[in-house]
C-alpha atoms as a PDB file:
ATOM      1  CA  UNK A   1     -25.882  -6.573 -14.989  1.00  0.00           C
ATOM      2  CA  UNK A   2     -25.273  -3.082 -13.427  1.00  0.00           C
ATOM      3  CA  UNK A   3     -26.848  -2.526  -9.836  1.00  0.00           C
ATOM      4  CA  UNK A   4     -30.322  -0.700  -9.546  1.00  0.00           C
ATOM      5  CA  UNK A   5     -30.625   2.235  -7.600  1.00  0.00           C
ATOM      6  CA  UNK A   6     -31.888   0.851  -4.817  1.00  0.00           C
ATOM      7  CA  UNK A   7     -29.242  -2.189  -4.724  1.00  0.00           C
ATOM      8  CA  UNK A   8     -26.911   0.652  -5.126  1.00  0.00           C
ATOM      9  CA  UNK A   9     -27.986   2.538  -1.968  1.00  0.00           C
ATOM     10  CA  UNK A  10     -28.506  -0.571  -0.312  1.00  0.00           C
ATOM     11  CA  UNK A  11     -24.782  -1.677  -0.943  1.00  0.00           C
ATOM     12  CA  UNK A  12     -23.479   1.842  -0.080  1.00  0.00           C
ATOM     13  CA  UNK A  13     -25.147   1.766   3.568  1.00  0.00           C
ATOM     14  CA  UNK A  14     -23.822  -1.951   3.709  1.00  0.00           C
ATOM     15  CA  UNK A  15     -20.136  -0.783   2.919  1.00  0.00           C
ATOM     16  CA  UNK A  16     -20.040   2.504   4.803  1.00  0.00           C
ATOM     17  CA  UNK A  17     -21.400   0.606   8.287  1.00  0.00           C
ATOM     18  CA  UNK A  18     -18.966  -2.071   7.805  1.00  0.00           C
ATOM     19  CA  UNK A  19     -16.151   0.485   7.081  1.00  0.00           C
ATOM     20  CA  UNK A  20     -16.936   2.178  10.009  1.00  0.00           C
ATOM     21  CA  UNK A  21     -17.011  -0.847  11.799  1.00  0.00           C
ATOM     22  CA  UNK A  22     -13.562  -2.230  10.700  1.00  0.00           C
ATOM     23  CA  UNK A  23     -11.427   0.917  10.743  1.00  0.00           C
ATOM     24  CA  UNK A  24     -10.810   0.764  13.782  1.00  0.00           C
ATOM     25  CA  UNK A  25      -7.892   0.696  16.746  1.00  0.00           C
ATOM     26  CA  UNK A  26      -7.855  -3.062  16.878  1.00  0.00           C
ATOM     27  CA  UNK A  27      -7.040  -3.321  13.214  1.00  0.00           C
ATOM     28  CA  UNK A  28      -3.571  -2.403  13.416  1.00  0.00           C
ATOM     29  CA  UNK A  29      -2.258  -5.121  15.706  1.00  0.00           C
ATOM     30  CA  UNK A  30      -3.096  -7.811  13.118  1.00  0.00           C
ATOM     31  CA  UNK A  31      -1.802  -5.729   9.853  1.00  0.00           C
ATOM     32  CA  UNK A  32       1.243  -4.833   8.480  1.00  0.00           C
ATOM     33  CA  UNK A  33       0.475  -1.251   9.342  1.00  0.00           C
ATOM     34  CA  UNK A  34       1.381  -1.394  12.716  1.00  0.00           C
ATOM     35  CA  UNK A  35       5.408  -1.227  11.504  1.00  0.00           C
ATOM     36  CA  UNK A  36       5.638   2.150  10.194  1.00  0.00           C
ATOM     37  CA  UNK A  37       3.409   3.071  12.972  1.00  0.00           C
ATOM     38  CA  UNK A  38       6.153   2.561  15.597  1.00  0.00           C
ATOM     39  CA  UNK A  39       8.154   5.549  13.727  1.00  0.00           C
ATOM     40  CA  UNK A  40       7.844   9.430  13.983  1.00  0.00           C
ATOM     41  CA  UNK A  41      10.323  10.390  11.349  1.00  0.00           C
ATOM     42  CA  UNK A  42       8.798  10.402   8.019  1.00  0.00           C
ATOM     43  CA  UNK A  43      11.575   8.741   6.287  1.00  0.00           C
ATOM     44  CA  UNK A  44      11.285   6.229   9.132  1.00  0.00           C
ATOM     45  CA  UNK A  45       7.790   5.593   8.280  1.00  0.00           C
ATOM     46  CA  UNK A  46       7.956   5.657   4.250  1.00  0.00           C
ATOM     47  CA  UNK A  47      11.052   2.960   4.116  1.00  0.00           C
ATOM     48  CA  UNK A  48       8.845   0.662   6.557  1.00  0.00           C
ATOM     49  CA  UNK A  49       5.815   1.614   4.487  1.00  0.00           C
ATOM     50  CA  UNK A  50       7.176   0.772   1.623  1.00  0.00           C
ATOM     51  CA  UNK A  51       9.183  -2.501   2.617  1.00  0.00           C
ATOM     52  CA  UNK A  52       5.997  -3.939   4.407  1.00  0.00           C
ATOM     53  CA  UNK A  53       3.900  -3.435   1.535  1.00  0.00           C
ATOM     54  CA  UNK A  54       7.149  -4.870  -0.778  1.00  0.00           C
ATOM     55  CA  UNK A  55       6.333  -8.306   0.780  1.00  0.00           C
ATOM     56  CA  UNK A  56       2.515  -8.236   1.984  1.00  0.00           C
ATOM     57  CA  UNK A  57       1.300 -10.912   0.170  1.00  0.00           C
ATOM     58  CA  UNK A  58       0.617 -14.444   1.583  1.00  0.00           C
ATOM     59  CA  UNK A  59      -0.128 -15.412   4.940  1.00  0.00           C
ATOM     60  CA  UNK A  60      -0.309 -12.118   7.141  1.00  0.00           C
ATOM     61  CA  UNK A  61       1.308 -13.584  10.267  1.00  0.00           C
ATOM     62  CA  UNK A  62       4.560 -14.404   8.000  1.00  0.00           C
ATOM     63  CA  UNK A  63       3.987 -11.264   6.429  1.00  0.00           C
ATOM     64  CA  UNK A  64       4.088  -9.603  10.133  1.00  0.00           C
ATOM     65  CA  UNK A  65       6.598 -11.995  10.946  1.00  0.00           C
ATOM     66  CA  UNK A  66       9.296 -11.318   8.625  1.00  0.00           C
ATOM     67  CA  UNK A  67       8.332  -7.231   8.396  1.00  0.00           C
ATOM     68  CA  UNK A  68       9.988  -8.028  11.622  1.00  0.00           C
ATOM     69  CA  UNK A  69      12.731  -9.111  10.261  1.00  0.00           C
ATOM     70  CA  UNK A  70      13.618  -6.413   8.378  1.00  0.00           C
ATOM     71  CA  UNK A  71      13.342  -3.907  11.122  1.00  0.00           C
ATOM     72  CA  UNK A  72      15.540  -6.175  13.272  1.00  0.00           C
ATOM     73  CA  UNK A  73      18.168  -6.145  10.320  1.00  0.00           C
ATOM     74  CA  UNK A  74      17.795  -2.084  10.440  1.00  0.00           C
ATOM     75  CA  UNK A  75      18.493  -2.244  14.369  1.00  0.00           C
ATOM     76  CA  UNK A  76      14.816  -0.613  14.378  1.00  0.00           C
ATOM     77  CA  UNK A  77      16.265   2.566  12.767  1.00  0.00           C
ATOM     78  CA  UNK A  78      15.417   2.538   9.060  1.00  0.00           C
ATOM     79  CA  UNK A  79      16.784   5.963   8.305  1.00  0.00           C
ATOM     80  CA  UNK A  80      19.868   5.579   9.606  1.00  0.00           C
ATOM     81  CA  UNK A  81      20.490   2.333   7.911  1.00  0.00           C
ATOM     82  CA  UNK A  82      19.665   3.612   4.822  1.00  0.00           C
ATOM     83  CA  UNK A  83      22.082   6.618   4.701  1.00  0.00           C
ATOM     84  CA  UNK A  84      24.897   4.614   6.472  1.00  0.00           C
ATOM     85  CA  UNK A  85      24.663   1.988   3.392  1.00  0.00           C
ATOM     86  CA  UNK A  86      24.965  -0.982   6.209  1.00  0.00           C
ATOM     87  CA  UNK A  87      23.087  -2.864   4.273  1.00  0.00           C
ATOM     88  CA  UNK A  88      25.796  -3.604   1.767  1.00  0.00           C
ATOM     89  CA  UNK A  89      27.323  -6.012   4.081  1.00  0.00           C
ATOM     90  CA  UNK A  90      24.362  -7.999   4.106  1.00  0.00           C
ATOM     91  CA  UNK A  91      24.437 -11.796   3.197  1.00  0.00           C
ATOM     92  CA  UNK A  92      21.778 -12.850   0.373  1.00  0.00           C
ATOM     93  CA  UNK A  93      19.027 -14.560   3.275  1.00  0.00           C
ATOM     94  CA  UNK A  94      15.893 -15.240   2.550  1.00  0.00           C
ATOM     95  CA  UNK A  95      13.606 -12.434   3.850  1.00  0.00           C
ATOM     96  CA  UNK A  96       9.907 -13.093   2.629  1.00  0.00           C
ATOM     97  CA  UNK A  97       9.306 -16.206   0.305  1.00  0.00           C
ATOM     98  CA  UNK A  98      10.877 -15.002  -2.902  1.00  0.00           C
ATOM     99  CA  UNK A  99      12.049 -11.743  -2.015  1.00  0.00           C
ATOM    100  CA  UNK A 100      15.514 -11.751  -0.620  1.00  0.00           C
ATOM    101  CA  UNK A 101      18.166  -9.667   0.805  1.00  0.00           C
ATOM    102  CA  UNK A 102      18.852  -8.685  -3.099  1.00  0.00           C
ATOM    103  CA  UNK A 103      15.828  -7.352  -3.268  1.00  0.00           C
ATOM    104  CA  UNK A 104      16.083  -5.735   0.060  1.00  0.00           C
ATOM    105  CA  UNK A 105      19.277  -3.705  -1.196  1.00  0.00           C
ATOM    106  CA  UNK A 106      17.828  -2.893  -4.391  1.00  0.00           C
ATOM    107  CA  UNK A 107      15.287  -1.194  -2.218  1.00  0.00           C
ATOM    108  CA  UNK A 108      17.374   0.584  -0.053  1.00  0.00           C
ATOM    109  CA  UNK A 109      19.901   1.846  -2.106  1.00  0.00           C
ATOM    110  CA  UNK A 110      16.858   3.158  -3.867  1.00  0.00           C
ATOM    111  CA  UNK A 111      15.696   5.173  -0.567  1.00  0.00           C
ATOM    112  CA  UNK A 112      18.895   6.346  -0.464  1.00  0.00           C
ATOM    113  CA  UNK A 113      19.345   8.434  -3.385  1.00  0.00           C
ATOM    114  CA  UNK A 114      16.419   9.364  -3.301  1.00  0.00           C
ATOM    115  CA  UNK A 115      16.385  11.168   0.249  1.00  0.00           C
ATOM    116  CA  UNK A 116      19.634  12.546  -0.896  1.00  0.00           C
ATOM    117  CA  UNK A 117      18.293  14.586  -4.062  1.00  0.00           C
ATOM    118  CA  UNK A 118      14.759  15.581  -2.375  1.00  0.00           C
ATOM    119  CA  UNK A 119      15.097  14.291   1.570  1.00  0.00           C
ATOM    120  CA  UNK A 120      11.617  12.188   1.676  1.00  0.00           C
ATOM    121  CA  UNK A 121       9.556  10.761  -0.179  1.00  0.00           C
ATOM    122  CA  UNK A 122       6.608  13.192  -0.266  1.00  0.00           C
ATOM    123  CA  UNK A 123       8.898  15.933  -1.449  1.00  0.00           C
ATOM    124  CA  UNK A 124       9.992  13.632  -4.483  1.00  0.00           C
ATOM    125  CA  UNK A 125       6.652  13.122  -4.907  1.00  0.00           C
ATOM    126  CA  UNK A 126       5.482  16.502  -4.871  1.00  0.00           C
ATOM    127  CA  UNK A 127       8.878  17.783  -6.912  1.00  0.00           C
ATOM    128  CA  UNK A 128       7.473  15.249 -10.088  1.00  0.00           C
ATOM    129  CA  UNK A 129       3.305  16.534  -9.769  1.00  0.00           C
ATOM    130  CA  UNK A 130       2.175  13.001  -8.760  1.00  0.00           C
ATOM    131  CA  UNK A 131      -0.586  14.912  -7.208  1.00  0.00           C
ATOM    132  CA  UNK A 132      -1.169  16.571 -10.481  1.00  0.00           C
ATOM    133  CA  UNK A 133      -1.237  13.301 -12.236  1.00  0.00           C
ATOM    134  CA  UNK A 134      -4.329  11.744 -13.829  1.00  0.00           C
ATOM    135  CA  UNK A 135      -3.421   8.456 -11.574  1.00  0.00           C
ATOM    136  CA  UNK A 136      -0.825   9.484  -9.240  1.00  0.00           C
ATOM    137  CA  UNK A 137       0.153   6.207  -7.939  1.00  0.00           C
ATOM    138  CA  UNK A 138       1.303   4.562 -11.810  1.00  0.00           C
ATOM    139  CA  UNK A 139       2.775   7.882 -12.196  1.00  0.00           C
ATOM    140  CA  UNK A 140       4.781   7.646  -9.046  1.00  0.00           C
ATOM    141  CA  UNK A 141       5.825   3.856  -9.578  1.00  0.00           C
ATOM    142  CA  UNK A 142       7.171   5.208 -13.093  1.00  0.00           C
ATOM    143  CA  UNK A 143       9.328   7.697 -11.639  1.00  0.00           C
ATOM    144  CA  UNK A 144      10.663   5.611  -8.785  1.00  0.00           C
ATOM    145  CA  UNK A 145      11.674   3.147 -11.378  1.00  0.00           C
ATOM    146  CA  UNK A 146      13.978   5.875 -12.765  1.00  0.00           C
ATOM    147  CA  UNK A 147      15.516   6.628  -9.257  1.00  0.00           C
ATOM    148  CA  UNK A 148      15.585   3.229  -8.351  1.00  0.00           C
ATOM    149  CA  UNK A 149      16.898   2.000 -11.515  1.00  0.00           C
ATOM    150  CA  UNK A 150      19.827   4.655 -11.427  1.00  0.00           C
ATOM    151  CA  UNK A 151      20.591   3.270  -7.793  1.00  0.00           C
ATOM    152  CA  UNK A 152      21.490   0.105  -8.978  1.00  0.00           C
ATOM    153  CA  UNK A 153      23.402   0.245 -11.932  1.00  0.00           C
ATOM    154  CA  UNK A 154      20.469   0.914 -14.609  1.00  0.00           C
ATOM    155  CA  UNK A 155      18.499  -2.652 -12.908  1.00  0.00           C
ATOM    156  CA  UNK A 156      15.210  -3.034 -12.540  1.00  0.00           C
ATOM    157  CA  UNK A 157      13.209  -5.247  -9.781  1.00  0.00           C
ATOM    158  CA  UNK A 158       9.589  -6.125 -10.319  1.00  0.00           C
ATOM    159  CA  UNK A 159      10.109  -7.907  -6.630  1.00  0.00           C
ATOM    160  CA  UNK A 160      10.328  -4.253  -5.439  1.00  0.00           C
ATOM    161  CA  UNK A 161       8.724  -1.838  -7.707  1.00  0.00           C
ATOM    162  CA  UNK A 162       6.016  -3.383 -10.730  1.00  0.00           C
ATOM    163  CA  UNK A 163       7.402  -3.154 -14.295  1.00  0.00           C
ATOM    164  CA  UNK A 164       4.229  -4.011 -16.194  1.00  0.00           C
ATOM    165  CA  UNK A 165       2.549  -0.679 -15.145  1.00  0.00           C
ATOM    166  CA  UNK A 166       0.014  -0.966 -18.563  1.00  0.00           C
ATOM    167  CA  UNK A 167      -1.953  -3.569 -16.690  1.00  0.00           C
ATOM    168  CA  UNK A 168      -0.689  -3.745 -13.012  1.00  0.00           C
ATOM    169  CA  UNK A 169      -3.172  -3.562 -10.308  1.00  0.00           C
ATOM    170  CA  UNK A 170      -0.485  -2.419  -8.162  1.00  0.00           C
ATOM    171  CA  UNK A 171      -2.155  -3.860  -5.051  1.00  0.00           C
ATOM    172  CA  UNK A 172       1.056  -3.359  -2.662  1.00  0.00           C
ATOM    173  CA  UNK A 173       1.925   0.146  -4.244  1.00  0.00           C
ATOM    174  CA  UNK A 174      -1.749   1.523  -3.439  1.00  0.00           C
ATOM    175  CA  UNK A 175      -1.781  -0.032  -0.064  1.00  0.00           C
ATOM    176  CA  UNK A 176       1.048   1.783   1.167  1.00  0.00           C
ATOM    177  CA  UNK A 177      -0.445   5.012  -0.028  1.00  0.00           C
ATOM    178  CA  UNK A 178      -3.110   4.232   1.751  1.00  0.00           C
ATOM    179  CA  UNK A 179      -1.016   4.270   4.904  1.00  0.00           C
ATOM    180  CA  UNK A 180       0.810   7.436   4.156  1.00  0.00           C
ATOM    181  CA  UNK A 181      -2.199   9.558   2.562  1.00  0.00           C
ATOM    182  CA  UNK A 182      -5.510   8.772   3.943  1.00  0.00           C
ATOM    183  CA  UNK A 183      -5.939  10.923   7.243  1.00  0.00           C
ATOM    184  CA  UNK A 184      -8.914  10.755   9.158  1.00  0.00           C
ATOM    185  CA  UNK A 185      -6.532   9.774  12.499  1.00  0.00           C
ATOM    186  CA  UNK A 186      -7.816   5.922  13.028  1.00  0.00           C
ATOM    187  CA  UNK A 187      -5.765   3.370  11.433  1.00  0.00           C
ATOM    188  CA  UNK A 188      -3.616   5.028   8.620  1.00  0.00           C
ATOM    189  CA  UNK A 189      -1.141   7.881   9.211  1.00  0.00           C
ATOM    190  CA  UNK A 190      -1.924  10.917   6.773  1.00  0.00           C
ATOM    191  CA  UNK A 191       1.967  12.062   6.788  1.00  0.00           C
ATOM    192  CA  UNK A 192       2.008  12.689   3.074  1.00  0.00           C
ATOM    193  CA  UNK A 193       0.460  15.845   1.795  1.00  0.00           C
ATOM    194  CA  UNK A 194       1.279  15.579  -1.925  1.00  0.00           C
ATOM    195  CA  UNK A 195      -1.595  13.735  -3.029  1.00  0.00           C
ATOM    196  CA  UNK A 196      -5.113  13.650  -1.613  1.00  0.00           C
ATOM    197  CA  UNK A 197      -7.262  10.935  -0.114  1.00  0.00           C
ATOM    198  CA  UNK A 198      -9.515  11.573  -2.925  1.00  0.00           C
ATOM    199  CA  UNK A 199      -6.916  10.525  -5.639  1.00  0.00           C
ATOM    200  CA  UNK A 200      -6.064   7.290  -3.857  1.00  0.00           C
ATOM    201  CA  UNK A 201      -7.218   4.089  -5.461  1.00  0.00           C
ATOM    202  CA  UNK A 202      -8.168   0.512  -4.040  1.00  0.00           C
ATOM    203  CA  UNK A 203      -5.513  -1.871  -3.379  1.00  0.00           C
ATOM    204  CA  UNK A 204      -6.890  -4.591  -5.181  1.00  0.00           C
ATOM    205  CA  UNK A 205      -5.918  -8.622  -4.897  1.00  0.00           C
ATOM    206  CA  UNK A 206      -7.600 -11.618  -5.076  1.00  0.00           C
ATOM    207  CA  UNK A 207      -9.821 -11.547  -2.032  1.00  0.00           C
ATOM    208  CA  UNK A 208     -10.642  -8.151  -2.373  1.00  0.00           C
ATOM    209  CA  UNK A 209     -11.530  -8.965  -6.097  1.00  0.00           C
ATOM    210  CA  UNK A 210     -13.863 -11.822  -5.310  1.00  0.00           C
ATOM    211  CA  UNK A 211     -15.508  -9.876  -3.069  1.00  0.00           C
ATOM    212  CA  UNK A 212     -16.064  -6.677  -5.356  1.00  0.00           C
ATOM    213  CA  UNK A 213     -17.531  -9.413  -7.956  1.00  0.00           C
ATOM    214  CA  UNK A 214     -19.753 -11.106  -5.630  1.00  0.00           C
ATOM    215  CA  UNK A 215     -21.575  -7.844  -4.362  1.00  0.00           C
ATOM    216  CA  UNK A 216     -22.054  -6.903  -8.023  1.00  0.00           C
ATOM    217  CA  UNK A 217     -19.699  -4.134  -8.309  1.00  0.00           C
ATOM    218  CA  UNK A 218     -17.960  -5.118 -11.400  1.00  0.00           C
ATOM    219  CA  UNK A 219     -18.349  -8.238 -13.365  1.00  0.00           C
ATOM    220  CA  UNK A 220     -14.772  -8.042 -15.534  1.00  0.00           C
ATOM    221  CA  UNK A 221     -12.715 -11.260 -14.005  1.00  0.00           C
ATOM    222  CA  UNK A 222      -9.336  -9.757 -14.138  1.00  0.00           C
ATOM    223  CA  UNK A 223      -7.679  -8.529 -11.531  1.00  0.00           C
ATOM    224  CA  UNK A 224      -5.926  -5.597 -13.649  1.00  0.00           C
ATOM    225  CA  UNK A 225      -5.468  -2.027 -13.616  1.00  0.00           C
ATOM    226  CA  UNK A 226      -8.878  -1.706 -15.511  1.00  0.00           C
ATOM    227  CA  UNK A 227     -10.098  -3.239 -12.533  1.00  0.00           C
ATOM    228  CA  UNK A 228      -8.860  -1.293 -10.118  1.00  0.00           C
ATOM    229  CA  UNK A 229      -9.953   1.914 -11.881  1.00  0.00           C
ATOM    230  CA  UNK A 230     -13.709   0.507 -12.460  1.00  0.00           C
ATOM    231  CA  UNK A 231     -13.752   0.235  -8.906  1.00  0.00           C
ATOM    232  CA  UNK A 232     -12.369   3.311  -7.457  1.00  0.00           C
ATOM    233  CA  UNK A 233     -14.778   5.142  -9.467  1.00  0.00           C
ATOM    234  CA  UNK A 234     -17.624   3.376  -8.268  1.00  0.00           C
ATOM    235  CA  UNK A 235     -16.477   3.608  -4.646  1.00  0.00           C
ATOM    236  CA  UNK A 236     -16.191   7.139  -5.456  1.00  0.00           C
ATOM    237  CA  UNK A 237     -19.697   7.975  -6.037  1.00  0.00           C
ATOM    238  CA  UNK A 238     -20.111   6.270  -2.719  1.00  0.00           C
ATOM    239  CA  UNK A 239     -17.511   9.092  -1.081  1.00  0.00           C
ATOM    240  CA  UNK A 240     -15.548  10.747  -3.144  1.00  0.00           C
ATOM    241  CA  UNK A 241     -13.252  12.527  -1.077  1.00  0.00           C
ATOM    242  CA  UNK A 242     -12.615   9.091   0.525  1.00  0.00           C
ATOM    243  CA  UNK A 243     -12.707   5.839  -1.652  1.00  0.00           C
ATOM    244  CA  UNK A 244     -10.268   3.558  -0.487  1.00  0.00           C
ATOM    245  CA  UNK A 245     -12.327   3.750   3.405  1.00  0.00           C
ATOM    246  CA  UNK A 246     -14.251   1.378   1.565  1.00  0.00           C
ATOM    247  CA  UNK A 247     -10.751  -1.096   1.925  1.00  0.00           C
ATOM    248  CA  UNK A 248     -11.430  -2.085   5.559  1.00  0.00           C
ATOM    249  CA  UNK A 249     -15.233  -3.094   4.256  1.00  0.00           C
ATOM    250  CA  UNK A 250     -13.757  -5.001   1.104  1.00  0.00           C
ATOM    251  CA  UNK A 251     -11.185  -6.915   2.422  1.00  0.00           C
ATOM    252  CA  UNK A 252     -12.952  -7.341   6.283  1.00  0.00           C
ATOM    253  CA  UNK A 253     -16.216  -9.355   4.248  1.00  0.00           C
ATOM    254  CA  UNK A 254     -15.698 -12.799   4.286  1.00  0.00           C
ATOM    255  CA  UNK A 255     -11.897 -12.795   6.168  1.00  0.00           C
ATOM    256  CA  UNK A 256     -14.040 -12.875   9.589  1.00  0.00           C
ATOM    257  CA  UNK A 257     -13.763 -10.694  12.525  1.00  0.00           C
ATOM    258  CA  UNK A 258     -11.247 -13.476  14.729  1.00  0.00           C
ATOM    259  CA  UNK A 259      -8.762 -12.885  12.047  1.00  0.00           C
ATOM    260  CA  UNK A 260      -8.557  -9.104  11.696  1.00  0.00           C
ATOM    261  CA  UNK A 261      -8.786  -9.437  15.436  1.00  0.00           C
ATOM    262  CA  UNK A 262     -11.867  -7.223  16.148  1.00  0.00           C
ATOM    263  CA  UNK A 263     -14.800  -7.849  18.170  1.00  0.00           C
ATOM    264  CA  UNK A 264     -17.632  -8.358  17.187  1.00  0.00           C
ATOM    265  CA  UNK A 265     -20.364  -5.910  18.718  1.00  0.00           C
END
């Protein structure tokens, strides 16, 4: 049953004060953002974007964990890495549950074509009109596939990059714009000026889903692109230049305060 209008304002105050609450400094040292957060360079801080949203799904300390990894296996110089092709020599380890060095070189030699035709990511991303796009993130995902795919011998890797973009939430995708596009100077970065904080949409899993469900937002049990849209647009008549703030408020209800490592005023 849809919300009222007064349920409706009622859940918008509830959301924008716990937004508020949970963007916030203390945030980062607990999240996956904090590793392309270290970095200046932009292509420093898309590869790490990128790769720690590749694997952010499971427990978030082996998730922080093993984003270590990676940077330790890029001597903490992702860039440089990339272009010298040392990961080549790489043995096939384990890296994050089921994604493994494979995956990781799929990846990179991905990054690596691609800075060579356009030099970042934003510029590839602004060269194909994502920003144009009616949903710029399945639109960017689709063309990555091509460079990627071309990278690595005409292979795709739905370990890396989603395949299934008909019905793909594209949870890890959208996070990672997140990072890169939203601006306001707290927890995400804002290098990225191709597409607008108003075009980004909710990275949606299963937590994030429940909770959507059990405030009334949506009542549709998948957790699908559909989804993802029917949200977006509802958390965009809450702000619409800024949807996905409503993230920190989604995913901070009912994980508890000890976890994201905030304190509780």
């Amino acid at each position: 049953m849809p919300l009222t209008e007064k349920e409706f304002g009622w859940l918008h105050e509830f959301l924008d004060r716990e937004a508020a609450r949970i963007n916030h400094p203390d945030f980062i040292f607990n999240d996956p953002v904090q590793f392309p957060r270290r970095f200046e360079r932009l292509q420093d801080i898309e590869i790490v974007s990128f790769l720690s949203a590749a694997i952010a799904w499971g427990k978030r300390k082996m998730i922080c964990d093993n984003c270590e990894k990676m940077l330790r296996i890029m001597e903490n110089n992702p860039y440089d890495y990339v272009m010298e092709e040392a990961y080549e020599d790489l043995p096939d380890i384990n890296i994050h549950r089921t994604f493994f060095a494979r995956n990781f070189k799929y990846m990179l030699r991905g990054f690596r074509t691609l800075y060579i035709k356009h030099g970042s990511m934003n510029a590839f991303a602004a060269s194909i009109g994502a920003g144009k796009h009616e949903t710029p993130s399945w639109y960017l995902v689709e063309k990555l596939q091509d460079v990627f795919s071309e990278a690595n011998g005409g292979a795709t890797d739905s370990q890396c990059l989603p395949t299934q973009l008909r019905n793909t939430a594209l949870k890890r995708i959208n996070m990672a714009l997140r990072w890169l596009v939203r601006n306001d100077g707290i927890v995400d970065m804002g290098v990225w000026d191709c597409i607008k904080p108003s075009q980004l949409y909710i990275p949606l899993d299963v937590h994030v889903g429940n909770t959507v469900r059990a405030l009334g937002l949506i009542e549709r049990k998948a957790n699908d692109k559909r989804t993802v849209l029917e949200v977006t647009e509802i958390l965009r008549r809450m702000n619409a230049d800024d949807p996905v703030i409503y993230d920190f408020a989604l995913f901070g209800i009912g994980i508890g305060d000890k976890y994201l490592g905030l304190k509780v005023e």
